[in-house]
C-alpha atoms as a PDB file:
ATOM      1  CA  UNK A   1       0.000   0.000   0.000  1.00  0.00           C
ATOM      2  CA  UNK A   2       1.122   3.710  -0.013  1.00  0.00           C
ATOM      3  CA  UNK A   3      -0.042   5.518   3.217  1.00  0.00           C
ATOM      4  CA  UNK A   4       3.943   7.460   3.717  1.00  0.00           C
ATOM      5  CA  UNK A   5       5.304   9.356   0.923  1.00  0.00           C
ATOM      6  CA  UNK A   6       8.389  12.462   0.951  1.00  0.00           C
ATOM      7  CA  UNK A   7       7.284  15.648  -0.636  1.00  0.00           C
ATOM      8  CA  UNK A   8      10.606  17.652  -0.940  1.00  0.00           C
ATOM      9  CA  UNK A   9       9.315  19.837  -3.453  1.00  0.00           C
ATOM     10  CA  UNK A  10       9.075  23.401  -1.906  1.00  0.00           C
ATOM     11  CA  UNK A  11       9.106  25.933  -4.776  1.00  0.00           C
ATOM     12  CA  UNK A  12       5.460  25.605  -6.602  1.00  0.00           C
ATOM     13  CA  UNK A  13       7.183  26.928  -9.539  1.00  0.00           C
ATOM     14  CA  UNK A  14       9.492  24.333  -9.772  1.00  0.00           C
ATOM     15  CA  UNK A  15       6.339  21.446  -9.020  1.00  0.00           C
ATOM     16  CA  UNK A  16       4.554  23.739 -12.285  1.00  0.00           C
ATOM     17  CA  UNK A  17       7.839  23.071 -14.667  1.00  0.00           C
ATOM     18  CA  UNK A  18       7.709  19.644 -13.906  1.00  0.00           C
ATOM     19  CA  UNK A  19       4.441  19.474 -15.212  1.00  0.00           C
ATOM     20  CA  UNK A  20       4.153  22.213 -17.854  1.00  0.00           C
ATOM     21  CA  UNK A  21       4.355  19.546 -20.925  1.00  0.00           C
ATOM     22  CA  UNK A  22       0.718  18.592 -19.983  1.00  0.00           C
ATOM     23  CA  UNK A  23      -0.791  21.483 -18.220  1.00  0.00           C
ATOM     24  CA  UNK A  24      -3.421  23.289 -20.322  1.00  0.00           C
ATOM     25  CA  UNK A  25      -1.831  26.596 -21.470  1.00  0.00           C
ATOM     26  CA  UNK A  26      -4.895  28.932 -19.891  1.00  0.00           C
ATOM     27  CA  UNK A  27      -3.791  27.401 -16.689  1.00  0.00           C
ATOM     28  CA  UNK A  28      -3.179  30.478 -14.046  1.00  0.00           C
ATOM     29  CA  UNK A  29       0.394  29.631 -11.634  1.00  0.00           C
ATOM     30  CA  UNK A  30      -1.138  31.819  -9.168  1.00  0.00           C
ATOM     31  CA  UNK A  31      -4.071  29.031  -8.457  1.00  0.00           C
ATOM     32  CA  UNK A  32      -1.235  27.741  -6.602  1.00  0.00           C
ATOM     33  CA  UNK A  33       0.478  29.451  -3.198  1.00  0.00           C
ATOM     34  CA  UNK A  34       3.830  30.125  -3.873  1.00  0.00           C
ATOM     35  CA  UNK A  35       5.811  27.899  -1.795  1.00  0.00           C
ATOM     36  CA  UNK A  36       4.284  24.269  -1.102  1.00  0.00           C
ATOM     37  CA  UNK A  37       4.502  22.144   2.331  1.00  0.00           C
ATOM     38  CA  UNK A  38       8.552  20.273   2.603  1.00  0.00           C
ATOM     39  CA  UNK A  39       7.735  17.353   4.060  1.00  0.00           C
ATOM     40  CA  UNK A  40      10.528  14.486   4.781  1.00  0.00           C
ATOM     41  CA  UNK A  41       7.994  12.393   5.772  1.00  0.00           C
ATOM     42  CA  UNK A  42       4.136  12.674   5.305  1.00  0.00           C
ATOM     43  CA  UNK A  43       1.649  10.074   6.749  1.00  0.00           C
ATOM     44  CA  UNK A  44      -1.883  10.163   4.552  1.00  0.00           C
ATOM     45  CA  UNK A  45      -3.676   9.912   7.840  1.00  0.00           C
ATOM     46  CA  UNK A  46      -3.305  13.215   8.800  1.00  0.00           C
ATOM     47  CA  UNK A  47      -5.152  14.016   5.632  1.00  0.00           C
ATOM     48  CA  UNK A  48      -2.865  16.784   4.314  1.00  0.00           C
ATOM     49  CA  UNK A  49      -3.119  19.412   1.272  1.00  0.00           C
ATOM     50  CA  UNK A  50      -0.929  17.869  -1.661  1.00  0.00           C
ATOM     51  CA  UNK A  51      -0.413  19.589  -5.091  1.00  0.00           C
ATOM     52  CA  UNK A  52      -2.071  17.248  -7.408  1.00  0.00           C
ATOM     53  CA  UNK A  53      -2.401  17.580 -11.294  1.00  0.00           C
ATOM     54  CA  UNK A  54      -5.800  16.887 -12.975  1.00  0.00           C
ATOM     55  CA  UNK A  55      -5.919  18.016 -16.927  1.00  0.00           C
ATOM     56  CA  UNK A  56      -6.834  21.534 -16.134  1.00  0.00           C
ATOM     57  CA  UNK A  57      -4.476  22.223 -13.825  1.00  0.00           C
ATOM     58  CA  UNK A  58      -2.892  22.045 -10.448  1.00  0.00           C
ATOM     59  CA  UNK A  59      -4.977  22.029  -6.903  1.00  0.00           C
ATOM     60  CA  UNK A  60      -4.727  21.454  -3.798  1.00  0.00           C
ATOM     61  CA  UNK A  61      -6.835  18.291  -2.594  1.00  0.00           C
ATOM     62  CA  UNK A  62      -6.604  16.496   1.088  1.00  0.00           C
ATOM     63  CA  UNK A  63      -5.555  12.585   0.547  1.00  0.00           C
ATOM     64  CA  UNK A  64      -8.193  10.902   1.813  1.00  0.00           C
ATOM     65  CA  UNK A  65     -10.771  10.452  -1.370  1.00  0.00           C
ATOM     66  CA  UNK A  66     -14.690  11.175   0.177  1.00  0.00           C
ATOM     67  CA  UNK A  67     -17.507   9.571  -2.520  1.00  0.00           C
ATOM     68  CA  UNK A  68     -19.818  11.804  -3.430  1.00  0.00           C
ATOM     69  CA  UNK A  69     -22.985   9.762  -1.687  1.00  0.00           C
ATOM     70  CA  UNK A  70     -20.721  10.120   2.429  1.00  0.00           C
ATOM     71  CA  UNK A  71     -23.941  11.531   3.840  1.00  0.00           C
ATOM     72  CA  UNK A  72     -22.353  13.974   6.543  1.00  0.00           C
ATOM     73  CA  UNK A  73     -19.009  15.610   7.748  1.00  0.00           C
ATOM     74  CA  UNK A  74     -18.903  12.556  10.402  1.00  0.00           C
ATOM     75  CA  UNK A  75     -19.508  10.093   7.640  1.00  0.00           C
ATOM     76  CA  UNK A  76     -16.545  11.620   5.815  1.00  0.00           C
ATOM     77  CA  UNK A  77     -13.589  11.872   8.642  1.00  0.00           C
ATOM     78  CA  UNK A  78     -14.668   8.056   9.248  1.00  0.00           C
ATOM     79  CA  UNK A  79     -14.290   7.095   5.692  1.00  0.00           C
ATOM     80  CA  UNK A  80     -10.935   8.963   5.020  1.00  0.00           C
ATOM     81  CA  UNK A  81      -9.233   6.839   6.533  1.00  0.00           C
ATOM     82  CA  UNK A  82     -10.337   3.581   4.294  1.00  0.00           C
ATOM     83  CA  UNK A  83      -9.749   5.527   1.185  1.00  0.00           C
ATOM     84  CA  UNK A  84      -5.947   6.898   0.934  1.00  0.00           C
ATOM     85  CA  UNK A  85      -5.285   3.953  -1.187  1.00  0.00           C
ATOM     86  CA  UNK A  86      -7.539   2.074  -4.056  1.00  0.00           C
ATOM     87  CA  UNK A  87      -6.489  -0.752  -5.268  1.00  0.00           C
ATOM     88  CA  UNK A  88      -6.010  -1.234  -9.128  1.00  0.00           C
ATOM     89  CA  UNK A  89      -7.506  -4.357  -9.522  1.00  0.00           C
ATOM     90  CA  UNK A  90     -11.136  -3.346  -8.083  1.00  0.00           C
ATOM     91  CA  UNK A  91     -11.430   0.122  -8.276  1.00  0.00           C
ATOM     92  CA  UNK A  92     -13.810  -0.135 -11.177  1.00  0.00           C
ATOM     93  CA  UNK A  93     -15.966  -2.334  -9.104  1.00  0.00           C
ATOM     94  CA  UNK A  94     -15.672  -0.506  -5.715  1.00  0.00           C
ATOM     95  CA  UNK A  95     -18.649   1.867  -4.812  1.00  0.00           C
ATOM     96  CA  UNK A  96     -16.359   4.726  -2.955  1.00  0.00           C
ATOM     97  CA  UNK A  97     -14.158   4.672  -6.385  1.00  0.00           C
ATOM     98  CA  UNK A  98     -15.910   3.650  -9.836  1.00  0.00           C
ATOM     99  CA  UNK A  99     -17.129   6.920 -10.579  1.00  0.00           C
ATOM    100  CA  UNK A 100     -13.881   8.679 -10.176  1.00  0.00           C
ATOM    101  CA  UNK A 101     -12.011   6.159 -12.030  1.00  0.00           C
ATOM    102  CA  UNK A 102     -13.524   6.606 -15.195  1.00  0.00           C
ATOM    103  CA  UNK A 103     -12.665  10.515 -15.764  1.00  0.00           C
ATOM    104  CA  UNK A 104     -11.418  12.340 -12.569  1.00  0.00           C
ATOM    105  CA  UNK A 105      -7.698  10.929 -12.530  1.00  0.00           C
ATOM    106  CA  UNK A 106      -5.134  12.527 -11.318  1.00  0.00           C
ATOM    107  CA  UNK A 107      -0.959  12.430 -10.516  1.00  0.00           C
ATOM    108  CA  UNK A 108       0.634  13.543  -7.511  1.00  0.00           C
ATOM    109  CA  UNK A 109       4.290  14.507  -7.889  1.00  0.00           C
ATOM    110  CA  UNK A 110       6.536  12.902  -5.216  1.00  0.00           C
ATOM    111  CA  UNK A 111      10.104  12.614  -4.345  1.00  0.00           C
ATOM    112  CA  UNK A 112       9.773   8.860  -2.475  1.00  0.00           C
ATOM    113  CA  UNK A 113       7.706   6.890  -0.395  1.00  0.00           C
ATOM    114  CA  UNK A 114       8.074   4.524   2.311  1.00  0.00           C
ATOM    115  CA  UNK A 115       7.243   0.984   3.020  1.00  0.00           C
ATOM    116  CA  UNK A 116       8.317  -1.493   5.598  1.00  0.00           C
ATOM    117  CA  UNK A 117       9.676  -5.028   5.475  1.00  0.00           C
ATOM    118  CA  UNK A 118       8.629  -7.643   7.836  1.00  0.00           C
ATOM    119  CA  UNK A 119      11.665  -9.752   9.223  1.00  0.00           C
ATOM    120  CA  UNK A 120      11.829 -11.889  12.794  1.00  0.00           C
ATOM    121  CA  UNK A 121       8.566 -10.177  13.572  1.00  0.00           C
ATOM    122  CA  UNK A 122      10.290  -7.010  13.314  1.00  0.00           C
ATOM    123  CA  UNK A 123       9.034  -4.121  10.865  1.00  0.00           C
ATOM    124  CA  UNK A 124      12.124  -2.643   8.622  1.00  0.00           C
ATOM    125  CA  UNK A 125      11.421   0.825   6.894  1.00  0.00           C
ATOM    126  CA  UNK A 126      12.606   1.773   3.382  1.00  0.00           C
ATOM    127  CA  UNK A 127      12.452   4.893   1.184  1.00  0.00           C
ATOM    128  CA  UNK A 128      11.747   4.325  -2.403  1.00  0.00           C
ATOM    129  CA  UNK A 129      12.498   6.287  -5.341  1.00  0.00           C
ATOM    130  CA  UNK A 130      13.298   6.698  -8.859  1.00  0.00           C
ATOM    131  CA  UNK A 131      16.270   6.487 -10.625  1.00  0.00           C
ATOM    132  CA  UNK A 132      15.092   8.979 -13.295  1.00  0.00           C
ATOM    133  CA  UNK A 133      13.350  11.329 -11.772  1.00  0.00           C
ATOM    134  CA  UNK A 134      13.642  13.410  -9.371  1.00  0.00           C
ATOM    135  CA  UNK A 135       9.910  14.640  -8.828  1.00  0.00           C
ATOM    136  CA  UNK A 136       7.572  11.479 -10.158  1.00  0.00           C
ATOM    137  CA  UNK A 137       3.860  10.442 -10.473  1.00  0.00           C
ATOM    138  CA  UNK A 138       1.836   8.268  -8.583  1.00  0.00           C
ATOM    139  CA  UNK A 139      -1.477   7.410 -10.679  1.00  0.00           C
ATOM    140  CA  UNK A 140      -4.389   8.519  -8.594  1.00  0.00           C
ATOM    141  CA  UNK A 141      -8.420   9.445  -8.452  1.00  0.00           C
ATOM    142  CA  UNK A 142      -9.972  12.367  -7.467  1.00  0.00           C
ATOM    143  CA  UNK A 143     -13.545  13.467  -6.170  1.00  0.00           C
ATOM    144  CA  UNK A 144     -15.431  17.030  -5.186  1.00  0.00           C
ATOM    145  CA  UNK A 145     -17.815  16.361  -2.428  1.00  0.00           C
ATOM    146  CA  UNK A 146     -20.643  19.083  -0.750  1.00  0.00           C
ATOM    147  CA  UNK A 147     -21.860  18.750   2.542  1.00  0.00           C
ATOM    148  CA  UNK A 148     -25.166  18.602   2.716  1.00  0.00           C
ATOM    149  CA  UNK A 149     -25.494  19.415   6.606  1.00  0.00           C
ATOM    150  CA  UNK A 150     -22.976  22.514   5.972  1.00  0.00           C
ATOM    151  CA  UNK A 151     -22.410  23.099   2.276  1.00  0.00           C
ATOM    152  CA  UNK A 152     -19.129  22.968   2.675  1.00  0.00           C
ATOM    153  CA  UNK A 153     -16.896  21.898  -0.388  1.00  0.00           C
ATOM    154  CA  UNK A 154     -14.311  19.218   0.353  1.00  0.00           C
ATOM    155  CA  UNK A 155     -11.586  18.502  -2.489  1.00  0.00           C
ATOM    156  CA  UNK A 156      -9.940  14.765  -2.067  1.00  0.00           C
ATOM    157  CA  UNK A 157      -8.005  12.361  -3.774  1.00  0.00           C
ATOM    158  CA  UNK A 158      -6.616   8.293  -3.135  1.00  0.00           C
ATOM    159  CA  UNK A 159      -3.569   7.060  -4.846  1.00  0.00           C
ATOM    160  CA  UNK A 160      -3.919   3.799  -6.614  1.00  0.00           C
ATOM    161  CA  UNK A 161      -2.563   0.690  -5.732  1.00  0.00           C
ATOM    162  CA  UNK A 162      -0.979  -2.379  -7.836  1.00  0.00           C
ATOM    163  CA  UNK A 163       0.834  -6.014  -7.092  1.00  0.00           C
ATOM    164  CA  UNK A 164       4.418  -5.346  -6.410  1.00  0.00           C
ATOM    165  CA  UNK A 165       7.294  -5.682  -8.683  1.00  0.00           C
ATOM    166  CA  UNK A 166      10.287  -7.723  -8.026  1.00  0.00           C
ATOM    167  CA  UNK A 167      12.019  -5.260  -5.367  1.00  0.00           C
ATOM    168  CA  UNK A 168       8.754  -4.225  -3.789  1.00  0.00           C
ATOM    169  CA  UNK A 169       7.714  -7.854  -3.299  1.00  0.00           C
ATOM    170  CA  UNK A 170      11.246  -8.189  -1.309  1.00  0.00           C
ATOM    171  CA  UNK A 171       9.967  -5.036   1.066  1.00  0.00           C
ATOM    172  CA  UNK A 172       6.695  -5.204   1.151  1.00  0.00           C
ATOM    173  CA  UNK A 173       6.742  -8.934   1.653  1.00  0.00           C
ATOM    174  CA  UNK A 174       3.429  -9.818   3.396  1.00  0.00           C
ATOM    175  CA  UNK A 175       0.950  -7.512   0.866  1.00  0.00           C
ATOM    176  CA  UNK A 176       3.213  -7.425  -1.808  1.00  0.00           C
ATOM    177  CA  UNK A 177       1.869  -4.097  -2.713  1.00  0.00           C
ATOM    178  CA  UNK A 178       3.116  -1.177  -4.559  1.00  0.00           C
ATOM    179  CA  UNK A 179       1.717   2.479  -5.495  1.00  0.00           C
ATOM    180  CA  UNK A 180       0.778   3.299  -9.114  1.00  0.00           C
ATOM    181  CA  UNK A 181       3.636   4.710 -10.355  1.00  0.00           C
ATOM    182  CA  UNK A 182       2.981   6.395 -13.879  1.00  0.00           C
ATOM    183  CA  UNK A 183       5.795   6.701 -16.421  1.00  0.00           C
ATOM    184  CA  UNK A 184       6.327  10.527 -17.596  1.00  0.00           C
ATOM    185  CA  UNK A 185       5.507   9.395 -20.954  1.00  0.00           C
ATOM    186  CA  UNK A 186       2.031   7.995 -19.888  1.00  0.00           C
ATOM    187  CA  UNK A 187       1.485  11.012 -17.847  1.00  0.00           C
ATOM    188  CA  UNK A 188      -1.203  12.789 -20.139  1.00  0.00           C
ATOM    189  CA  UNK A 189      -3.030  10.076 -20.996  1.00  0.00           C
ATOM    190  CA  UNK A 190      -3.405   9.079 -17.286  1.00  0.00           C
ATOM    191  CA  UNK A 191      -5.086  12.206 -16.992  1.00  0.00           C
ATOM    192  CA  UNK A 192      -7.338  12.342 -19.987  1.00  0.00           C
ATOM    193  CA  UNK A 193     -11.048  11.904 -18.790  1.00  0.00           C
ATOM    194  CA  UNK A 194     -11.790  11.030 -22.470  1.00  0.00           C
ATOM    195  CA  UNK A 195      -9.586   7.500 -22.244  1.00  0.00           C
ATOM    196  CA  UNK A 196     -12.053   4.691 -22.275  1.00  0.00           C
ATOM    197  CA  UNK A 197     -12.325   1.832 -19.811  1.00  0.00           C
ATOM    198  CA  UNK A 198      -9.417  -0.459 -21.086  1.00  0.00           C
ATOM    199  CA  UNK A 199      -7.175   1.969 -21.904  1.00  0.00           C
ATOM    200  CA  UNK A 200      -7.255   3.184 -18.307  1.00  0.00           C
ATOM    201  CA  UNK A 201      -6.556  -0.346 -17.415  1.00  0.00           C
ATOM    202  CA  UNK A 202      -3.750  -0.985 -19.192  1.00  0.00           C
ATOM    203  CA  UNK A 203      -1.928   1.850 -17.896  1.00  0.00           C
ATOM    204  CA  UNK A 204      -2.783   0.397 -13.802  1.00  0.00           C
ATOM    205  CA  UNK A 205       0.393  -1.779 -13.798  1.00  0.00           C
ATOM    206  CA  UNK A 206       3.078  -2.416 -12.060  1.00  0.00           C
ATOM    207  CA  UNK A 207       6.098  -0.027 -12.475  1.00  0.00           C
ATOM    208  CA  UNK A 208       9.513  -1.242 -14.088  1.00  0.00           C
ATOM    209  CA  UNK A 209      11.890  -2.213 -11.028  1.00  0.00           C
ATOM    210  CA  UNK A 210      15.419  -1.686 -13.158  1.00  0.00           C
ATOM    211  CA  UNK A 211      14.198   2.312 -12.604  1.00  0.00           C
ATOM    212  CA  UNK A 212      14.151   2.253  -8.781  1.00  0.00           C
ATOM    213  CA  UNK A 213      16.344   2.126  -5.633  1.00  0.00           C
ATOM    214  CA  UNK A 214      15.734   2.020  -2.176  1.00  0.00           C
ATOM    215  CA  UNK A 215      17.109   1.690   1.276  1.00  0.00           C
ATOM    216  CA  UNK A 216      16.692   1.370   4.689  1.00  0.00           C
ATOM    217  CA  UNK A 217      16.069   4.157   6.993  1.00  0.00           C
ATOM    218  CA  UNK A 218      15.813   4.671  10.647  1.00  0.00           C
ATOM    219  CA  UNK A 219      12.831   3.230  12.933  1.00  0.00           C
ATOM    220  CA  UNK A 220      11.640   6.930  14.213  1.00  0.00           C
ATOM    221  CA  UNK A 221       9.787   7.187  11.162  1.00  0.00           C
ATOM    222  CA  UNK A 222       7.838   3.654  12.314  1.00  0.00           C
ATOM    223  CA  UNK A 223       6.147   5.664  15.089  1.00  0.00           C
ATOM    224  CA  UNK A 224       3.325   8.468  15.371  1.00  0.00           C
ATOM    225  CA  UNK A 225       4.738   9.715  18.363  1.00  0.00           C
ATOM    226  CA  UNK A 226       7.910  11.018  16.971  1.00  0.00           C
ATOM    227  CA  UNK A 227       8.501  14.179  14.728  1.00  0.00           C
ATOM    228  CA  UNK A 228       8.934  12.487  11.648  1.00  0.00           C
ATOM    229  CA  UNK A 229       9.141  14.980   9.174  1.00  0.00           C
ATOM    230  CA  UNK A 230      12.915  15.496   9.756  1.00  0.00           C
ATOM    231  CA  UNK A 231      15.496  15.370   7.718  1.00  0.00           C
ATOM    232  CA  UNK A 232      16.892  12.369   8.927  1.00  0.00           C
ATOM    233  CA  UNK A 233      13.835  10.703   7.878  1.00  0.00           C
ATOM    234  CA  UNK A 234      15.691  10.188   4.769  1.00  0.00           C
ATOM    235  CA  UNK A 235      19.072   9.378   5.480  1.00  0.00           C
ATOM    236  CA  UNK A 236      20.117   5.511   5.191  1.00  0.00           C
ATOM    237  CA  UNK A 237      20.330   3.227   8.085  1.00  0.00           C
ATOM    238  CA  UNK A 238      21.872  -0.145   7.793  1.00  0.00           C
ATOM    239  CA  UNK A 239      20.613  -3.287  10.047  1.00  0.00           C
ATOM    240  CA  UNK A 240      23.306  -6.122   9.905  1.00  0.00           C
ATOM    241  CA  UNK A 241      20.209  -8.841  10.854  1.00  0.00           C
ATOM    242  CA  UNK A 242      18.920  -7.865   6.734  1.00  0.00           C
ATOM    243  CA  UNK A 243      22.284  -8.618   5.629  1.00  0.00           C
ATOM    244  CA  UNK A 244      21.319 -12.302   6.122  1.00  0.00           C
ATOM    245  CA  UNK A 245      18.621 -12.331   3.741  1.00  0.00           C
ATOM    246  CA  UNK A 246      19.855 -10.112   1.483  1.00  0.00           C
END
């Protein structure tokens, strides 16, 4: 699954040149606040404001996808929490996520995410990355909802989910699950609410391994209690007990 990700990204211009290949030229920068949130390490359960690029444009939208039928603002802090991931292989079928599947898609620009590795009963955590990027796109869904016991509007997103690839089936070893990651060159098609039903499909896959690194990084970031969004978050930490199975 992918509930931890690193946002390192602080300029919003720089997040906008990343993008501008498939950002609709009547698109307005100033949509977006100039500087964005740095974050070392970002749990989706604290629902945060992430940048995340739909085909007109940039927004900010709170990770935690709300359907459109929640029926109140209790309904919808309860189901947050169910919805930061959908998984790829049901997400046409799945009532909180068919509608957004087949035209509000979305990416969400990241510099890594984090998993953990079950070993000895112990719980191992890795950062993951890319190779060839240094800002890349997780595949994800999107959806507007009003409340109808406030009218308040309530933009929200879940990032989608597929079987792991060779290295993510090492860390992730009990799910064996991986986020959508979306190649730069399928990056405007992921985001085309015109695509029909199978080519959306064929693009939920899982991402090429040979293109990504990873390594282990301190326990602190396994617990709630700490401040985790520190730059240390990041920096590798070896465990000689891995070394064994590695």
């Amino acid at each position: 699954m992918c509930y931890s990700i690193a946002f390192l990204q602080l300029r919003s211009a720089k997040y906008i040149e990343r993008y501008k290949d498939i950002l609709p030229p009547d698109w307005s920068k100033e949509k977006l606040p100039p500087e964005l949130p740095l974050c070392y390490f970002l749990s989706g359960f604290s629902n945060p404001l992430l940048p995340i690029v739909k085909h007109d444009g940039i927004f900010l939208f709170e990770w935690g996808l709300i359907p459109t039928w929640t029926r109140d603002s209790k309904g919808a802090e309860e189901i947050q929490s169910r919805t930061l991931n959908a998984v790829g292989e049901t997400v046409f079928d799945k009532p909180a996520f068919r509608k957004s599947i087949i035209s509000q898609r979305c990416l969400l620009g990241v510099s890594g995410f984090y998993e953990w590795r079950d070993f000895n009963k112990s719980k191992y955590p890795y950062f993951i990355r890319l190779k060839s990027e240094e800002i890349f796109s997780l595949g994800c869904i999107y959806e507007s909802w009003i409340a109808k016991d406030t009218g308040e509007v309530r933009n929200t997103f879940s990032i989608l989910t597929t079987p792991a690839n060779q290295l993510m089936e090492k860390i992730h070893n009990l799910k064996k699950r991986m986020p959508l990651i979306i190649s730069k060159a399928d990056e405007k098609a992921w985001i085309d609410p015109s695509l029909s039903s199978e080519q959306i499909k064929y693009l939920i896959k899982p991402y090429h391994e040979t293109d990504m690194k990873a390594h282990t990084v301190s326990k602190l970031v396994s617990n709630a209690r700490n401040d985790r969004n520190v730059p240390k978050a990041l920096d590798e930490v070896s465990y000689s007990e891995l070394s064994v199975i590695d």
